[in-house]
N, C-alpha and C. Protein backbone atom coordinates (compact mmCIF):
# COMPACT_ATOMS: atom_id res chain seq x y z
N UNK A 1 92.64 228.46 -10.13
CA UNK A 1 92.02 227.64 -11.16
C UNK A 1 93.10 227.07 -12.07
N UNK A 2 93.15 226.06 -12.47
CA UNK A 2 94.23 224.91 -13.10
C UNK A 2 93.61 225.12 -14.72
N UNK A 3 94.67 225.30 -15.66
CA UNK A 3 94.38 224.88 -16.94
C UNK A 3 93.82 223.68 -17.28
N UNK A 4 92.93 223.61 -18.42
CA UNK A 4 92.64 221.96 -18.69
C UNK A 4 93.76 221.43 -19.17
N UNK A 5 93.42 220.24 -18.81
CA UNK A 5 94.57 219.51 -19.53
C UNK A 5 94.71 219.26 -21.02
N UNK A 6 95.83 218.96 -21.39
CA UNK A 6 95.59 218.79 -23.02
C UNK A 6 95.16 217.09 -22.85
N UNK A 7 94.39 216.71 -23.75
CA UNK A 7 94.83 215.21 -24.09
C UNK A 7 95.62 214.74 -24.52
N UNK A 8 96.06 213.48 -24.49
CA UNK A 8 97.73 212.70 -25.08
C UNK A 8 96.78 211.56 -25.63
N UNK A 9 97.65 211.40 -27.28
CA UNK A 9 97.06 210.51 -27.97
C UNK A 9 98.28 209.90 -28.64
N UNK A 10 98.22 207.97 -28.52
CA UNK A 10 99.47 207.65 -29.21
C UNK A 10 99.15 206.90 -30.65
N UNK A 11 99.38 207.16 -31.28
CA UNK A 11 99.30 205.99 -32.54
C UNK A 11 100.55 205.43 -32.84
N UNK A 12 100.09 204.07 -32.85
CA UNK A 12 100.71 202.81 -32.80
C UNK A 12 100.54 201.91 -33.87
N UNK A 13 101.92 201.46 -34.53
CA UNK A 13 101.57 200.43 -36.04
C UNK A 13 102.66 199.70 -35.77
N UNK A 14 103.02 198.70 -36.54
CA UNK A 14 103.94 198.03 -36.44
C UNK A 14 105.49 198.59 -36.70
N UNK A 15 105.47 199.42 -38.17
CA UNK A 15 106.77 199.75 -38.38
C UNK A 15 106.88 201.36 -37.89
N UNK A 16 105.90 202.22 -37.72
CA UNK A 16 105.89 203.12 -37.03
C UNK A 16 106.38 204.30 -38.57
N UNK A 17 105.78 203.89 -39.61
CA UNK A 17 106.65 204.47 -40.75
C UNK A 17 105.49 205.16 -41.61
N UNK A 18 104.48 204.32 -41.55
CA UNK A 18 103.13 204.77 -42.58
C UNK A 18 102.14 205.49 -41.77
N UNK A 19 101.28 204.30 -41.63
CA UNK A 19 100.35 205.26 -40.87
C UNK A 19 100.25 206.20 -39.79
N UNK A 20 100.84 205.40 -38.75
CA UNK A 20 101.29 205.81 -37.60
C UNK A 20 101.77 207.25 -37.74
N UNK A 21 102.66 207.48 -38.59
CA UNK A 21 103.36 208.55 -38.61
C UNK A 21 102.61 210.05 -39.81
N UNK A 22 101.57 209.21 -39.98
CA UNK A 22 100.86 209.83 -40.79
C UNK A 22 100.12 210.80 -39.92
N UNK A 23 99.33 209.87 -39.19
CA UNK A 23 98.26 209.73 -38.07
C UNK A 23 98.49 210.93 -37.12
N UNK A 24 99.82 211.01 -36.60
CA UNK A 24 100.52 212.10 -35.67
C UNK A 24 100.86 213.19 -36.58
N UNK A 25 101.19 213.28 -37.56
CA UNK A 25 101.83 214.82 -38.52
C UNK A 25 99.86 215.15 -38.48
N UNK A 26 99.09 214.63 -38.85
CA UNK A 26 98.02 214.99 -38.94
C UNK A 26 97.11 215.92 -37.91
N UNK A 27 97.14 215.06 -36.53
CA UNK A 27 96.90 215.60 -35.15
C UNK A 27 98.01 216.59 -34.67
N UNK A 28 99.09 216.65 -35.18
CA UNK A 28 99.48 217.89 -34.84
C UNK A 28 99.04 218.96 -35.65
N UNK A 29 99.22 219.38 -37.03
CA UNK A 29 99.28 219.57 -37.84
C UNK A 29 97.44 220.35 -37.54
N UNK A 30 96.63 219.72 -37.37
CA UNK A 30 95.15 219.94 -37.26
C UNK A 30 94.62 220.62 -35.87
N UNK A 31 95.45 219.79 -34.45
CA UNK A 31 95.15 220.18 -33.35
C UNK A 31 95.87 221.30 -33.18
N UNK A 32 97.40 221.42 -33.59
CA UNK A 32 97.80 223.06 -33.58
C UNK A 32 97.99 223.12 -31.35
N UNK A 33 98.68 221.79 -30.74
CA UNK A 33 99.39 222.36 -29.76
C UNK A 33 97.91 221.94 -28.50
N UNK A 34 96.76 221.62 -29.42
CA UNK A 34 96.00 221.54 -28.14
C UNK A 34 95.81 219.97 -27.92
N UNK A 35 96.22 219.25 -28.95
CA UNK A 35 96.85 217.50 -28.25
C UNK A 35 97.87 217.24 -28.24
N UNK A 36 98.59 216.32 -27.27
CA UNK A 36 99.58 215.87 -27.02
C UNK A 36 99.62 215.02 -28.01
N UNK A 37 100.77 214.66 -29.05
CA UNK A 37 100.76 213.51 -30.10
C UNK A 37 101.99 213.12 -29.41
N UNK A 38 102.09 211.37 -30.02
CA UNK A 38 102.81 210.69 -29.93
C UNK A 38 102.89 209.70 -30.93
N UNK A 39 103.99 208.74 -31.35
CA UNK A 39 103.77 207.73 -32.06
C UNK A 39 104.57 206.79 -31.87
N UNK A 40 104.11 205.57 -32.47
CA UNK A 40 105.66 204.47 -31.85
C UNK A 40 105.39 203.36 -32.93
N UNK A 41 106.17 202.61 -32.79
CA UNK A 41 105.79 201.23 -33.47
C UNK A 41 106.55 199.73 -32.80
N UNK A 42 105.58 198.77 -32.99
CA UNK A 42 106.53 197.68 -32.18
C UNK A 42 107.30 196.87 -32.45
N UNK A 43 107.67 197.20 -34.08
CA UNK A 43 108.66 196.65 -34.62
C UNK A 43 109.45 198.31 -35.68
N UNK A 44 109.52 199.08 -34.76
CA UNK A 44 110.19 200.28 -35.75
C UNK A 44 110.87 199.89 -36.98
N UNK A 45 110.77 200.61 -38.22
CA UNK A 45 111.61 200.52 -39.03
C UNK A 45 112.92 201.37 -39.23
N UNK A 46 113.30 201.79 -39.96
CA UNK A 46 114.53 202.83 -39.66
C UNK A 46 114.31 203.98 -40.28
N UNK A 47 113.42 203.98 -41.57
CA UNK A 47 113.32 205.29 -41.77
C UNK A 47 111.51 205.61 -41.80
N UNK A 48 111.16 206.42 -42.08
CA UNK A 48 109.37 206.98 -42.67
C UNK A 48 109.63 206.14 -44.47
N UNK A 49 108.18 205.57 -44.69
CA UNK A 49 108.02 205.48 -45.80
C UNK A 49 108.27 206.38 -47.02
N UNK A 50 108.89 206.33 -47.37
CA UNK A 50 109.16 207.54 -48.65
C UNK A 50 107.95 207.79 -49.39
N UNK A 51 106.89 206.95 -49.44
CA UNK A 51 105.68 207.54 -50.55
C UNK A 51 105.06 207.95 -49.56
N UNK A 52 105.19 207.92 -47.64
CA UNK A 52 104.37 208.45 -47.01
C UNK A 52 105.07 210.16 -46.99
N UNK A 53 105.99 210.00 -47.01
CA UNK A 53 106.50 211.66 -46.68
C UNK A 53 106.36 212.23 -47.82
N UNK A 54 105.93 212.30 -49.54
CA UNK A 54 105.77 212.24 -50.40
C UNK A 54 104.15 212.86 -50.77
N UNK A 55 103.38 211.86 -49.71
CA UNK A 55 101.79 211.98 -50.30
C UNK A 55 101.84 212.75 -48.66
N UNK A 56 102.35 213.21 -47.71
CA UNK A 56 101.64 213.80 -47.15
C UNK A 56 102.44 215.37 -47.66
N UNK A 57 103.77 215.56 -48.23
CA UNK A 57 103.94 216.66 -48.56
C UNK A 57 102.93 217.50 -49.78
N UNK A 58 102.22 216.80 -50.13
CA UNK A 58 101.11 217.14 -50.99
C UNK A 58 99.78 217.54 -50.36
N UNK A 59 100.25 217.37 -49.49
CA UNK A 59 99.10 218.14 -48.48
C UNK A 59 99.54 219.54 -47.80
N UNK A 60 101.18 219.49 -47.61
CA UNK A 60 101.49 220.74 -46.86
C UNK A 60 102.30 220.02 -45.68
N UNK A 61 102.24 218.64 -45.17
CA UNK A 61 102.81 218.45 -44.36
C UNK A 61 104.23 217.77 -44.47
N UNK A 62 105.12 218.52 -43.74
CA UNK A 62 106.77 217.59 -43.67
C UNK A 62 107.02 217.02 -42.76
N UNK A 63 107.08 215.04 -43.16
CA UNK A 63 106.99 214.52 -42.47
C UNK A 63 108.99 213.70 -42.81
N UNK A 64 109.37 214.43 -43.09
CA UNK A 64 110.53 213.61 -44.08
C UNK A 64 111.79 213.68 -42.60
N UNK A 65 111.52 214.60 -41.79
CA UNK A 65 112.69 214.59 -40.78
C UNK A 65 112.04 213.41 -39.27
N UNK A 66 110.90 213.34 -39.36
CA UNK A 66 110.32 211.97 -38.73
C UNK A 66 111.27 210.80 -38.45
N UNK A 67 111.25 209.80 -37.33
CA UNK A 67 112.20 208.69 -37.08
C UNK A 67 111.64 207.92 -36.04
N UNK A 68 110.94 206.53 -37.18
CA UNK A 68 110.80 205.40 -36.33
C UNK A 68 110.98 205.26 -34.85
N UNK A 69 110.32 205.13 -34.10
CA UNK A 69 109.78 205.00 -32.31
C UNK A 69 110.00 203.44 -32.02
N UNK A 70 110.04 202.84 -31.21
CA UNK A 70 109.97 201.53 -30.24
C UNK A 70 108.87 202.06 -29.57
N UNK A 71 108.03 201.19 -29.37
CA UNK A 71 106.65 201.34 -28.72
C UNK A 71 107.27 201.25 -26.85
N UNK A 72 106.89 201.93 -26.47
CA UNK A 72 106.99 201.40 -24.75
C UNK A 72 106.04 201.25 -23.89
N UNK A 73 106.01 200.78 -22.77
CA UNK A 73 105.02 200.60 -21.82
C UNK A 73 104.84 202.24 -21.05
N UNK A 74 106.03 203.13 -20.69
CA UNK A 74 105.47 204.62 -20.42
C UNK A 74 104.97 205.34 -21.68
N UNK A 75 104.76 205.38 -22.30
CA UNK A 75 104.27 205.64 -23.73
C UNK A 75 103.06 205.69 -23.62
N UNK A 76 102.42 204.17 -23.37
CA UNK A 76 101.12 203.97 -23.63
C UNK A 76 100.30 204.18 -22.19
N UNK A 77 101.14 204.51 -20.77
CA UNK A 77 100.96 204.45 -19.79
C UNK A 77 100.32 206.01 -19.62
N UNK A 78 101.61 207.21 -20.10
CA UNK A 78 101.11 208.12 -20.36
C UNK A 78 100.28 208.73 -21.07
N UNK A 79 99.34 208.03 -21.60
CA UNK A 79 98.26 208.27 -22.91
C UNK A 79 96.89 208.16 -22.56
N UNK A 80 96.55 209.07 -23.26
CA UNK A 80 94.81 209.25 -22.73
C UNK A 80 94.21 208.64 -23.77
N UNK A 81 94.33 207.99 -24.61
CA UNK A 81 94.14 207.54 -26.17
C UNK A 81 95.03 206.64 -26.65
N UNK A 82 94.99 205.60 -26.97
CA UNK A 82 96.03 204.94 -27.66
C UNK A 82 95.02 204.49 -29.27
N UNK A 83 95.96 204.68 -30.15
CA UNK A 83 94.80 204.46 -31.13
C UNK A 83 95.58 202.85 -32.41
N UNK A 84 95.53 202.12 -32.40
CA UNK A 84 96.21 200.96 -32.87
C UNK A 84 95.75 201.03 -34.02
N UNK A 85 96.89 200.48 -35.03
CA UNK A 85 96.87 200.48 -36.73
C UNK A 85 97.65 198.95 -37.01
N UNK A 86 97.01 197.96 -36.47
CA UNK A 86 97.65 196.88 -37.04
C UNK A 86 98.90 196.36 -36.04
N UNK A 87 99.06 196.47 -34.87
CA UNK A 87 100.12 196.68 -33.87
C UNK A 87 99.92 195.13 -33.39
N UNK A 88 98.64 194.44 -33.14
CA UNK A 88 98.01 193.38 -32.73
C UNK A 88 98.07 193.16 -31.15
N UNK A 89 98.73 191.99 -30.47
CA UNK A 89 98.90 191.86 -29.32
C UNK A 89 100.18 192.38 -29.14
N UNK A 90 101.29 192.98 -29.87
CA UNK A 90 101.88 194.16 -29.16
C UNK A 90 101.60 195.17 -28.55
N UNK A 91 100.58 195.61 -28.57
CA UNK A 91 100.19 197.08 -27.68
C UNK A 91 99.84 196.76 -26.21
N UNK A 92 100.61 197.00 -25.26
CA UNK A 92 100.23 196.46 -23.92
C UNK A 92 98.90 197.43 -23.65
N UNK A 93 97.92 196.82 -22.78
CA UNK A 93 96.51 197.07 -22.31
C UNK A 93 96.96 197.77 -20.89
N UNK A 94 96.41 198.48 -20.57
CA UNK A 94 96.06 199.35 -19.42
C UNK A 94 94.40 199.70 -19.20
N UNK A 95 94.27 199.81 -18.05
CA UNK A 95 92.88 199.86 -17.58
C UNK A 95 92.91 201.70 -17.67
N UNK A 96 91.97 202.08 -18.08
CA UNK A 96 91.56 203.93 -17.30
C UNK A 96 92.02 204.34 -19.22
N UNK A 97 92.79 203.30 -19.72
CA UNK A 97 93.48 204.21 -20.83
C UNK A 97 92.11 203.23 -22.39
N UNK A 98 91.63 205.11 -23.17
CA UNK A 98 90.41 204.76 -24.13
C UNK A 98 91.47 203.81 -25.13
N UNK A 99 91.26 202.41 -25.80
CA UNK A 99 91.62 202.26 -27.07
C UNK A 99 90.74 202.43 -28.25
N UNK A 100 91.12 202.50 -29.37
CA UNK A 100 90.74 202.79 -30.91
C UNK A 100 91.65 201.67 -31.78
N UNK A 101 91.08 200.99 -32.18
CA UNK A 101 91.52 199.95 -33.53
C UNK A 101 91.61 200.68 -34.67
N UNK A 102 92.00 201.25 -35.16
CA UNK A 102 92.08 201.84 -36.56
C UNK A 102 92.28 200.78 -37.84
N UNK A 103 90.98 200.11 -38.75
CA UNK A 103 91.73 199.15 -39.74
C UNK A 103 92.26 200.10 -41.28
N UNK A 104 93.15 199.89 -41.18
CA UNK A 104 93.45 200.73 -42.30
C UNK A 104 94.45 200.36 -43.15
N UNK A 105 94.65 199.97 -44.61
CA UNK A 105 95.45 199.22 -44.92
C UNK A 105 96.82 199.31 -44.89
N UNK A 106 97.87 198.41 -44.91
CA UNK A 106 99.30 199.43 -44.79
C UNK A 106 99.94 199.45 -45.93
N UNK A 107 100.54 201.14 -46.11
CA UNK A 107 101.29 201.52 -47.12
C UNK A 107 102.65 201.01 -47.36
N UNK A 108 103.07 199.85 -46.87
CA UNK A 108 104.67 199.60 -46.48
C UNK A 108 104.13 199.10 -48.06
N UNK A 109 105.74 198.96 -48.69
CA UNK A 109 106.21 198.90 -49.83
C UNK A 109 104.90 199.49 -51.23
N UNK A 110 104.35 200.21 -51.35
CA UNK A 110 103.77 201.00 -51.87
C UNK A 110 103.79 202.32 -52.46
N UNK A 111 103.48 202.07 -53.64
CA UNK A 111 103.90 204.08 -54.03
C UNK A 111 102.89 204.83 -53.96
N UNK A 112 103.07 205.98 -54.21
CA UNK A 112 102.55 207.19 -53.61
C UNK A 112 100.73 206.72 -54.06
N UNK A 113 100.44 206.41 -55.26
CA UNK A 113 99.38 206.21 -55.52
C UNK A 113 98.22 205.44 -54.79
N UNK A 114 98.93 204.63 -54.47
CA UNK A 114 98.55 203.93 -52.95
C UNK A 114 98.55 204.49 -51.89
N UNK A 115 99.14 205.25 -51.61
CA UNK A 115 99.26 205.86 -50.65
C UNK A 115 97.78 206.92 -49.75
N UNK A 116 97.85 207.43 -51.37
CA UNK A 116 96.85 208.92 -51.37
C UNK A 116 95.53 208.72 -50.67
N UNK A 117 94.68 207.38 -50.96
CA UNK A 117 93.87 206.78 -50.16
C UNK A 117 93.77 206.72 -48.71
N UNK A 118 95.12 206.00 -48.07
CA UNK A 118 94.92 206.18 -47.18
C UNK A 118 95.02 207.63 -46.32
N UNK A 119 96.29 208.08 -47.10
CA UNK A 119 96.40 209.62 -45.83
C UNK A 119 95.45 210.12 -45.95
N UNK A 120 94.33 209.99 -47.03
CA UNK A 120 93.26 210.51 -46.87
C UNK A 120 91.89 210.70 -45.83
N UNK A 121 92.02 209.10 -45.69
CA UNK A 121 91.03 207.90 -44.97
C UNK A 121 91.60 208.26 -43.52
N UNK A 122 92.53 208.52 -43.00
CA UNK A 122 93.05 208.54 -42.17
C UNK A 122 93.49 210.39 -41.65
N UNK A 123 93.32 210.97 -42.36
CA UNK A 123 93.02 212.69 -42.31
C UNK A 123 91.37 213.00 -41.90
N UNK A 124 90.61 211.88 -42.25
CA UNK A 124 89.17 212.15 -41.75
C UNK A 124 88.94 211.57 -40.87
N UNK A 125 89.66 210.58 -40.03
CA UNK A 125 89.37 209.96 -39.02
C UNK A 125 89.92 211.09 -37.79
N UNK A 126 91.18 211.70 -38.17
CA UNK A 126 91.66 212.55 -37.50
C UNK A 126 90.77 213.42 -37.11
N UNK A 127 89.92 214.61 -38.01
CA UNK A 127 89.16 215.33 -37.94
C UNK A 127 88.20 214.71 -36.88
N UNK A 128 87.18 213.99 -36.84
CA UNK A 128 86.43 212.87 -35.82
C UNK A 128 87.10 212.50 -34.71
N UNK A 129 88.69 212.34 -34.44
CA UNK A 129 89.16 212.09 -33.33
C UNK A 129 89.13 213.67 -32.59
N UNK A 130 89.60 214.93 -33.04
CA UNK A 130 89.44 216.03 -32.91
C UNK A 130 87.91 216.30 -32.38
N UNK A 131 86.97 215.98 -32.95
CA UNK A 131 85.37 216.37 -32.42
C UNK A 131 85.13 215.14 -30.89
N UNK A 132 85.39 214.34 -31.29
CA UNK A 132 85.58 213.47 -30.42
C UNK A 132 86.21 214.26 -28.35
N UNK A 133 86.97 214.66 -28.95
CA UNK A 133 87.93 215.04 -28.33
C UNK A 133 87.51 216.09 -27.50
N UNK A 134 86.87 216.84 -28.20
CA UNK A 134 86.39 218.20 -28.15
C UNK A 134 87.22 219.49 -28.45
N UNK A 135 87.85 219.41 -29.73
CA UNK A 135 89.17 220.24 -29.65
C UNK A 135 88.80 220.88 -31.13
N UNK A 136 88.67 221.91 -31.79
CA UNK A 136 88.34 222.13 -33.01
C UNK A 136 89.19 221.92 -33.70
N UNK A 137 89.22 221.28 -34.97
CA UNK A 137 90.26 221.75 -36.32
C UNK A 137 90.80 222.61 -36.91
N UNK A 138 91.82 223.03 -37.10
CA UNK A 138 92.25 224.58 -37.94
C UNK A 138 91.70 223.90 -39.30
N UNK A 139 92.21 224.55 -40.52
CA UNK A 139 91.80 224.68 -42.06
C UNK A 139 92.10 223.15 -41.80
């Protein structure tokens, strides 16, 4: 008898700095090893947003050693989920593979106050991608 598989989920934004990177500290962070995370962006930036590593350390999570991705075609090839945050017609399409549009506003040049909204908005979508999934949430 074969283990199940885990699922692989990528989130995808443009600079690969805000949400995106939000999105994945979250699903790990929540799924605890039983999803595959990934993240990328199709125009990487060079570092994580500073009010994002900021407002999610206020949650418990350290996202500050994080580093901007290039989106690729094995990336999204290997993914059981691709979940898009504003990426547009950069995200190449594959057949067999689920997509998710995520609209969510972006935190690029924004301080933390701005911020708090979304990691929020985007911590409950997580939870729902998790049920979705069929995978429970820790705390």
């Amino acid at each position: 008898m074969s283990a199940p598989s885990v699922p692989t989920v990528l989130f995808v934004c443009v600079h690969n700095a805000g949400r995106s990177q939000m999105a994945a500290a979250f699903l790990t962070h929540l799924g605890r090893g039983r999803v595959e995370v990934r993240s990328a962006g199709s125009a990487p930036a060079d570092t994580v947003n500073p009010a994002v590593v900021e407002a999610m350390a206020e949650v418990g999570i350290d996202v500050s050693s994080e580093v901007p991705k290039i989106l690729t075609v094995e990336a999204v090839k290997a993914s059981d989920v691709v979940i898009t945050m504003g990426c547009g017609d950069a995200c190449p399409y594959f057949p067999g593979t689920r997509y998710l549009d995520w609209a969510l506003e972006d935190p690029a040049g924004q301080g933390v106050d701005a911020v708090r909204p979304i990691r929020d908005e985007i911590e409950r979508r997580i939870r729902g991608l998790l049920t979705d999934l069929g995978v429970e949430a820790t705390a």
